[in-house]
Protein backbone atom coordinates (compact mmCIF):
# COMPACT_ATOMS: atom_id res chain seq x y z
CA UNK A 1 23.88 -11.83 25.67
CA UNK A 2 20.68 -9.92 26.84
CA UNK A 3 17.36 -10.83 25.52
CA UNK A 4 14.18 -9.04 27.23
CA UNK A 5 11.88 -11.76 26.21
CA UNK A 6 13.22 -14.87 24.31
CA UNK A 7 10.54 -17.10 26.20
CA UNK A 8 11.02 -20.18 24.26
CA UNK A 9 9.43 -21.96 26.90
CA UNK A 10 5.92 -20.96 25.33
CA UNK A 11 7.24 -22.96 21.82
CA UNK A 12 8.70 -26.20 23.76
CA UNK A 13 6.80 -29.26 23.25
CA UNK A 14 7.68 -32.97 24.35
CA UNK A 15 6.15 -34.90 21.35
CA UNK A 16 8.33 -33.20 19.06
CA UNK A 17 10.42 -35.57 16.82
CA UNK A 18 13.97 -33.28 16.39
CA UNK A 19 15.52 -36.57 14.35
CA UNK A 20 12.71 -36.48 11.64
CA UNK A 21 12.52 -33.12 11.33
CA UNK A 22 15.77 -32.43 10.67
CA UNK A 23 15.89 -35.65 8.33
CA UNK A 24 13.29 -34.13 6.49
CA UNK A 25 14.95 -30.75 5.50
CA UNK A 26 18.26 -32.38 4.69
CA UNK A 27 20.32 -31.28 7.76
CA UNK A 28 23.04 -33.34 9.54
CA UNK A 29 24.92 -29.81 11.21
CA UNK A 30 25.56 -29.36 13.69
CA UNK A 31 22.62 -28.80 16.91
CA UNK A 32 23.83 -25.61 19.00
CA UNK A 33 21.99 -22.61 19.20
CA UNK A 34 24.80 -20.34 16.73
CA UNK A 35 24.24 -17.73 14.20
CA UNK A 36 25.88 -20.70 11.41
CA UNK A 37 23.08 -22.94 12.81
CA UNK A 38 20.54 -20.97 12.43
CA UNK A 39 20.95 -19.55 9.02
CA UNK A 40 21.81 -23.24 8.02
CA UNK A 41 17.99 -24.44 9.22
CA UNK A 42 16.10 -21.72 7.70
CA UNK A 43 17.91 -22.41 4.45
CA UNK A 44 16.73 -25.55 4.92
CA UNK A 45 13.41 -25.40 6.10
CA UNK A 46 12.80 -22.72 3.02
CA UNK A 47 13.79 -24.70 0.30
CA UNK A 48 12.61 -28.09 1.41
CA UNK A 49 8.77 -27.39 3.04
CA UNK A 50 6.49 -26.33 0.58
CA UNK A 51 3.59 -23.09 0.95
CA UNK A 52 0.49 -24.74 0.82
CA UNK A 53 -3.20 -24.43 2.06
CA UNK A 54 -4.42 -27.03 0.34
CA UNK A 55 -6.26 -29.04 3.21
CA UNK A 56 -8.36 -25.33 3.35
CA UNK A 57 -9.72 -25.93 -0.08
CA UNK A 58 -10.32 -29.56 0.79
CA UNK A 59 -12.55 -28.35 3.33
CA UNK A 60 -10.68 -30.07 6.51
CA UNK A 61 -9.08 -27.53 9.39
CA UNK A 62 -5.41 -26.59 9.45
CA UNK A 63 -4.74 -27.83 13.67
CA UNK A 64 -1.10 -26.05 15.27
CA UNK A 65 -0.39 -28.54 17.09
CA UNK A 66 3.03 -29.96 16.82
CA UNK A 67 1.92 -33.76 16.74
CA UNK A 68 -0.50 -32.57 13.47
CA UNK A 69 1.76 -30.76 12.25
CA UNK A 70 4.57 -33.32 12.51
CA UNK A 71 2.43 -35.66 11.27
CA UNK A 72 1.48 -33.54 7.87
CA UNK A 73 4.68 -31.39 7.59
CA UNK A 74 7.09 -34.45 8.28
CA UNK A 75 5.47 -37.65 8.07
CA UNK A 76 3.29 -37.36 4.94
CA UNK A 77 5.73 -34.82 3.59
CA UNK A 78 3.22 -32.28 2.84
CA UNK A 79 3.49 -28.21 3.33
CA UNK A 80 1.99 -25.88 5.27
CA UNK A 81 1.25 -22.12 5.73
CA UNK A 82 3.08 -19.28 7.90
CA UNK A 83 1.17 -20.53 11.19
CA UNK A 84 2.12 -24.28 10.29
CA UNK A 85 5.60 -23.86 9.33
CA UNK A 86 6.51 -21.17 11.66
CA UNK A 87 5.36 -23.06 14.64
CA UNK A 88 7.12 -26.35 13.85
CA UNK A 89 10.15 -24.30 13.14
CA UNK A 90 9.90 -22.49 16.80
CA UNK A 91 9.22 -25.73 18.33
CA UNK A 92 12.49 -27.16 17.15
CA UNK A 93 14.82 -23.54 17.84
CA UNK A 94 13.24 -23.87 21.52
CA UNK A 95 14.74 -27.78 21.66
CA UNK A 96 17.97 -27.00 20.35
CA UNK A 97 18.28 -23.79 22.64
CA UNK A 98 17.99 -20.37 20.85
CA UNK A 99 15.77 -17.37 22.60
CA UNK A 100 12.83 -16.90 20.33
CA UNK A 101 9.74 -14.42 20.15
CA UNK A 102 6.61 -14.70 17.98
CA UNK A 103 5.70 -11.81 15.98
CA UNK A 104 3.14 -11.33 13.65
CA UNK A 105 2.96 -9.22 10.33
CA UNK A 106 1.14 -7.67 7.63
CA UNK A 107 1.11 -9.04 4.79
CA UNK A 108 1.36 -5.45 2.10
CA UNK A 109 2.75 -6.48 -1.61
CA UNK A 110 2.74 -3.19 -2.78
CA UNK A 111 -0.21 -1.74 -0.54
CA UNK A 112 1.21 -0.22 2.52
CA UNK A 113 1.05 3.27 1.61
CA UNK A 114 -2.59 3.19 0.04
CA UNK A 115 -4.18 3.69 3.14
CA UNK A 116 -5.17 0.09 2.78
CA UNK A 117 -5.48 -2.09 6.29
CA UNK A 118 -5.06 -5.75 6.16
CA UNK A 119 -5.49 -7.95 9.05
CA UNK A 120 -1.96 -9.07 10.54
CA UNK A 121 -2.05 -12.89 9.43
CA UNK A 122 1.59 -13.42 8.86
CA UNK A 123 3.58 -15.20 11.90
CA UNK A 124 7.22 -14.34 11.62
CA UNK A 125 10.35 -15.09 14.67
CA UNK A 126 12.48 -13.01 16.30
CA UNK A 127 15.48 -15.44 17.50
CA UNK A 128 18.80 -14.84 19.30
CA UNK A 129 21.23 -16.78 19.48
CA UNK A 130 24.55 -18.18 22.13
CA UNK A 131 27.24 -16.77 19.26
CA UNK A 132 26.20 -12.90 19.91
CA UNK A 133 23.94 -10.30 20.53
CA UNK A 134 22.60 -9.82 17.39
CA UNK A 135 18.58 -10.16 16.74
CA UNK A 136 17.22 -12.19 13.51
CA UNK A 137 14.05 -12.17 12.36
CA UNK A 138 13.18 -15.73 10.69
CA UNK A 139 10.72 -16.08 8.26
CA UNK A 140 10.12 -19.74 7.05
CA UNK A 141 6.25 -19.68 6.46
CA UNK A 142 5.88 -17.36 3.80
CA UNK A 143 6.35 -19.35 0.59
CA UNK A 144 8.90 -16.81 -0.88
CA UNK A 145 11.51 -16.56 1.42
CA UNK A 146 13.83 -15.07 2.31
CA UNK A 147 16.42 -17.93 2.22
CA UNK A 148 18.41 -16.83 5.67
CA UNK A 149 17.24 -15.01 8.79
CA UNK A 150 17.73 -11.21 8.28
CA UNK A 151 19.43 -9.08 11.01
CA UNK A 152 16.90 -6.87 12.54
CA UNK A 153 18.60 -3.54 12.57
CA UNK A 154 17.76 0.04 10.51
CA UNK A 155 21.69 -0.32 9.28
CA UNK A 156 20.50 -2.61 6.36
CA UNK A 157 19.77 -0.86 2.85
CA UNK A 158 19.47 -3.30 0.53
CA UNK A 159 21.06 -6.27 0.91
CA UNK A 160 21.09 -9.93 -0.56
CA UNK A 161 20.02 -13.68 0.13
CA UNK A 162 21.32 -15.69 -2.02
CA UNK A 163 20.53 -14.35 -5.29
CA UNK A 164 17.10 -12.54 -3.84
CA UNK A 165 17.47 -8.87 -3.23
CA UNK A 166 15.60 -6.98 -0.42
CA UNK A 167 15.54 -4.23 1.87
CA UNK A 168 14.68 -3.63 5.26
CA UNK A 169 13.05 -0.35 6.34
CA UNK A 170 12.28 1.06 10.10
CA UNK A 171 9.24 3.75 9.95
CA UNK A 172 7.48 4.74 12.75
CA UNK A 173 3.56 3.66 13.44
CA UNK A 174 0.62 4.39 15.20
CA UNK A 175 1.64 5.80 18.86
CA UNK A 176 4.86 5.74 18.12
CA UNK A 177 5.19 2.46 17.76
CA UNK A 178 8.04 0.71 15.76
CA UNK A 179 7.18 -0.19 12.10
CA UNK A 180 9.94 -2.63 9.88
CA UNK A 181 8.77 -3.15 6.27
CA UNK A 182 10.31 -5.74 4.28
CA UNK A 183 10.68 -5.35 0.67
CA UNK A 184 11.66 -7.33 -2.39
CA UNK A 185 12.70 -6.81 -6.02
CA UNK A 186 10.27 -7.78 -8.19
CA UNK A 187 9.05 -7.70 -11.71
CA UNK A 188 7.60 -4.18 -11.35
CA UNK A 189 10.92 -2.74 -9.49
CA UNK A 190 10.72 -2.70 -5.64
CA UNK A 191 7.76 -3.62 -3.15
CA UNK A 192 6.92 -3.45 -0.21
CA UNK A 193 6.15 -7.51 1.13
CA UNK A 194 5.05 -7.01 4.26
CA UNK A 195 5.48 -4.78 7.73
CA UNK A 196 5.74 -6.10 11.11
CA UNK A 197 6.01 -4.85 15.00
CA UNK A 198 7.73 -6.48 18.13
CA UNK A 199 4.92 -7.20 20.04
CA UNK A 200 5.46 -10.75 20.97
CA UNK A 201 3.11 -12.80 20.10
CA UNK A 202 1.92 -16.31 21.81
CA UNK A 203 0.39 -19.62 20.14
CA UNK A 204 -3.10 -18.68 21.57
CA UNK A 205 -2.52 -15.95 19.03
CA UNK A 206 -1.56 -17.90 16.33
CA UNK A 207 -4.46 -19.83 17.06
CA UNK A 208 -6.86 -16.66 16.68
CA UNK A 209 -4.59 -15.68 13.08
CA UNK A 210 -4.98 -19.79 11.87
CA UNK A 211 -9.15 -19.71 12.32
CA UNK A 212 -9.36 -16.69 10.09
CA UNK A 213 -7.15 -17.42 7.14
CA UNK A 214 -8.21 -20.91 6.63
CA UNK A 215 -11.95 -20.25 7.30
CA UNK A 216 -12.91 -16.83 6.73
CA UNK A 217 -14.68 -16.12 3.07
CA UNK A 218 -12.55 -13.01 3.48
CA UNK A 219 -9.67 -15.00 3.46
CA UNK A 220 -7.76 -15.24 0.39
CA UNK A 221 -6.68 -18.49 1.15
CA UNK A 222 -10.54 -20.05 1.53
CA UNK A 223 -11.61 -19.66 -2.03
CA UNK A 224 -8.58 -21.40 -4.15
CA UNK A 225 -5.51 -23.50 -4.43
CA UNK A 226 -2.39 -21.01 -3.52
CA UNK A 227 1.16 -23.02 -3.41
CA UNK A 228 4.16 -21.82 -3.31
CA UNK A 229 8.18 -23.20 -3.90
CA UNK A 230 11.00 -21.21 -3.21
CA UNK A 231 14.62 -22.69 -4.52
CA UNK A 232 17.75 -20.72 -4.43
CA UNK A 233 17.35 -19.70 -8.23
CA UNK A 234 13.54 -19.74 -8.44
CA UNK A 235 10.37 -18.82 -7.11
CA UNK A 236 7.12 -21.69 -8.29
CA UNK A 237 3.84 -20.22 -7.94
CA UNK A 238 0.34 -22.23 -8.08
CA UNK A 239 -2.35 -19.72 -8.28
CA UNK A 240 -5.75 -21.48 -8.97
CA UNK A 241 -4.23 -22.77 -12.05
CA UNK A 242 -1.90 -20.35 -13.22
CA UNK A 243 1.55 -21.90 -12.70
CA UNK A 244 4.00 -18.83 -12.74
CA UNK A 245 7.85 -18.72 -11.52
CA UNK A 246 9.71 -15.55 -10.96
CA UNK A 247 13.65 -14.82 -11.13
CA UNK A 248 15.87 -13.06 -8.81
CA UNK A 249 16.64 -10.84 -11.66
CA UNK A 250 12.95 -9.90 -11.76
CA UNK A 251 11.41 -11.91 -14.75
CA UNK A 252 8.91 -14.57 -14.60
CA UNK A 253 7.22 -16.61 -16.84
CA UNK A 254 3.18 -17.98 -16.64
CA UNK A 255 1.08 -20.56 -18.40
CA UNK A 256 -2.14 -21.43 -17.50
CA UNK A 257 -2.76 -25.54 -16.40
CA UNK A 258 -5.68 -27.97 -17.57
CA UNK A 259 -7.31 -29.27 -13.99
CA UNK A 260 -5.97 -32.91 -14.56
CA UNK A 261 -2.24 -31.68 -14.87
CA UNK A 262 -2.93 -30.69 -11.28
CA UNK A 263 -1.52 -34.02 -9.70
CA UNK A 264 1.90 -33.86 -12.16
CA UNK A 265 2.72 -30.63 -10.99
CA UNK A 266 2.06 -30.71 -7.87
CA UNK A 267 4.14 -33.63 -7.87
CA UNK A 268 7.29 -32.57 -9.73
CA UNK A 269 7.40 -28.79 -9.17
CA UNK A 270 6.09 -28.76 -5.71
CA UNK A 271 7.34 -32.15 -4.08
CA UNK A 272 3.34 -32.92 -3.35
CA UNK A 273 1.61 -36.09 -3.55
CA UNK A 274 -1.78 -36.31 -3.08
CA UNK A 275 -4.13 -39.57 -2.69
CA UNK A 276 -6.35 -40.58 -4.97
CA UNK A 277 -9.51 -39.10 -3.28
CA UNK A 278 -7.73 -35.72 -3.01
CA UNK A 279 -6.68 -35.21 -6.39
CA UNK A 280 -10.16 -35.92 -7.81
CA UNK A 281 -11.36 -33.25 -5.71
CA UNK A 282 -8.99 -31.04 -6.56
CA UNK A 283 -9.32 -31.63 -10.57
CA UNK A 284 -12.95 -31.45 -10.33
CA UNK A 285 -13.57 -28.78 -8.01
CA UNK A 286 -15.14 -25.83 -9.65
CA UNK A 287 -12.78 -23.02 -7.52
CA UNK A 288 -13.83 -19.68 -7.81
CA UNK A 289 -11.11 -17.24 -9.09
CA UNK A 290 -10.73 -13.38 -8.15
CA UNK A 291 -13.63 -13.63 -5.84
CA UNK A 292 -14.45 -9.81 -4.46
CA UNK A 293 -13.48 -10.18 -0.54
């Protein structure tokens, strides 16, 4: 197998805890650095670790480092954003042995071809593997999927995860660049979820991506609860307090919460307990909804 730059080296770390991690997603596989492995973890990972950037709205920082995020992600059970869950997630592939490449993304839903730029928040992996030369990109930070690694490869169409449809495309950007664009079936057809180069990218990088989202007042994620479930059948959304879940087949349904349901469903749709100090601050917070960027 060739791989230009898997440099997993820059994603080791000692203090990592493989035997709680993988205790906490469920898996009891098999450790080898194979294609079944791989898409075995990230179906994990996806379904188990919650989207969250709750400690944002709290007002505390959001540290990458794999102790803290051990400590939140595994430990106390809690969930994280891209930069948190992706970088746990590279620091275990890097123990176990796959080649893996940070990458970062653009986050689009249904923008890319307005002429609109947003700043390219989104960490994603590119990962190879010992079965075969084929290159996955992994994806287990953002809140929605998808449920397995995707091949990265132009030959794609549409194709399926699970029960989730989407559809990888390969334009060309600025300078000639490569451009992928993921997309996903949705309520209002197809869209366009986010686009991505091969740059690699480093976790000084990540770093630089992690300071603006969770403390930027440009940053979507600064100014209200956002958290996120994805299951195999269903998609939970927390928006402020609109609680909406969406359907591989498209349809979705909303209601709108009182603040003190807050803690239930947190609880029993998103798998998150809070303390008692939290929670009051979360049901009494006055968040500020569709605040102009």
């Amino acid at each position: 197998m060739t791989d230009p730059a898997p440099r997993a080296d820059h994603w080791q770390h000692p203090d990592l805890d493989l035997d709680a991690y993988l205790a906490r997603i469920g898996y009891d596989g098999p450790r080898t650095p194979t294609v079944e492995t791989l898409h075995a973890l990230v179906a994990a990972h996806t379904t188990t670790i919650p989207f969250e950037n709750l400690e944002v709205v709290l007002g505390r920082g959001v540290p990458l480092d794999v102790p803290a995020l051990q400590d939140k992600l595994v430990r106390r059970r809690r969930g994280g954003y891209c930069f948190e869950n992706v970088t746990l997630f590279a620091a275990v592939l890097a123990r176990l042995g796959f080649g893996l490449t940070g990458l970062s993304g653009r986050v689009t839903m249904g923008t890319l071809d307005t002429g609109t730029i947003r700043p390219a928040t989104h960490a994603l992996l590119r990962v190879t593997t010992d079965s075969d030369d084929r290159v996955w990109l992994c994806d287990v930070g953002f809140g929605f999927g998808p449920l397995a690694p995707y091949e990265l490869t132009d030959a794609h169409g549409e194709f399926r995860l699970g029960q989730w449809r989407l559809r990888l495309e390969r334009r060309t950007g600025d300078l000639g660049t490569d451009l992928w664009v993921l997309h996903h079936f949705a309520g209002e057809g197809w869209q366009d979820r986010y686009s991505f180069g091969t740059a690699p990218q480093y976790p000084v990088d990540y770093a630089v991506g992690n300071h603006f989202v969770s403390t930027s007042p440009h940053s979507p994620f600064t100014r209200r609860p956002f958290v996120q479930r994805f299951r195999p059948e269903a998609h939970h959304v927390l928006d402020d307090l609109t609680l909406t879940t969406e359907y591989p087949d498209g349809t979705s349904r909303s209601r709108e919460l009182e603040p003190d349901e807050l803690p239930k469903v947190l609880a029993e749709v998103f798998d998150i307990d809070l303390d008692e100090a939290d929670t009051a601050r979360l049901v009494t917070a006055p968040w500020r909804v569709n605040q102009a960027p």
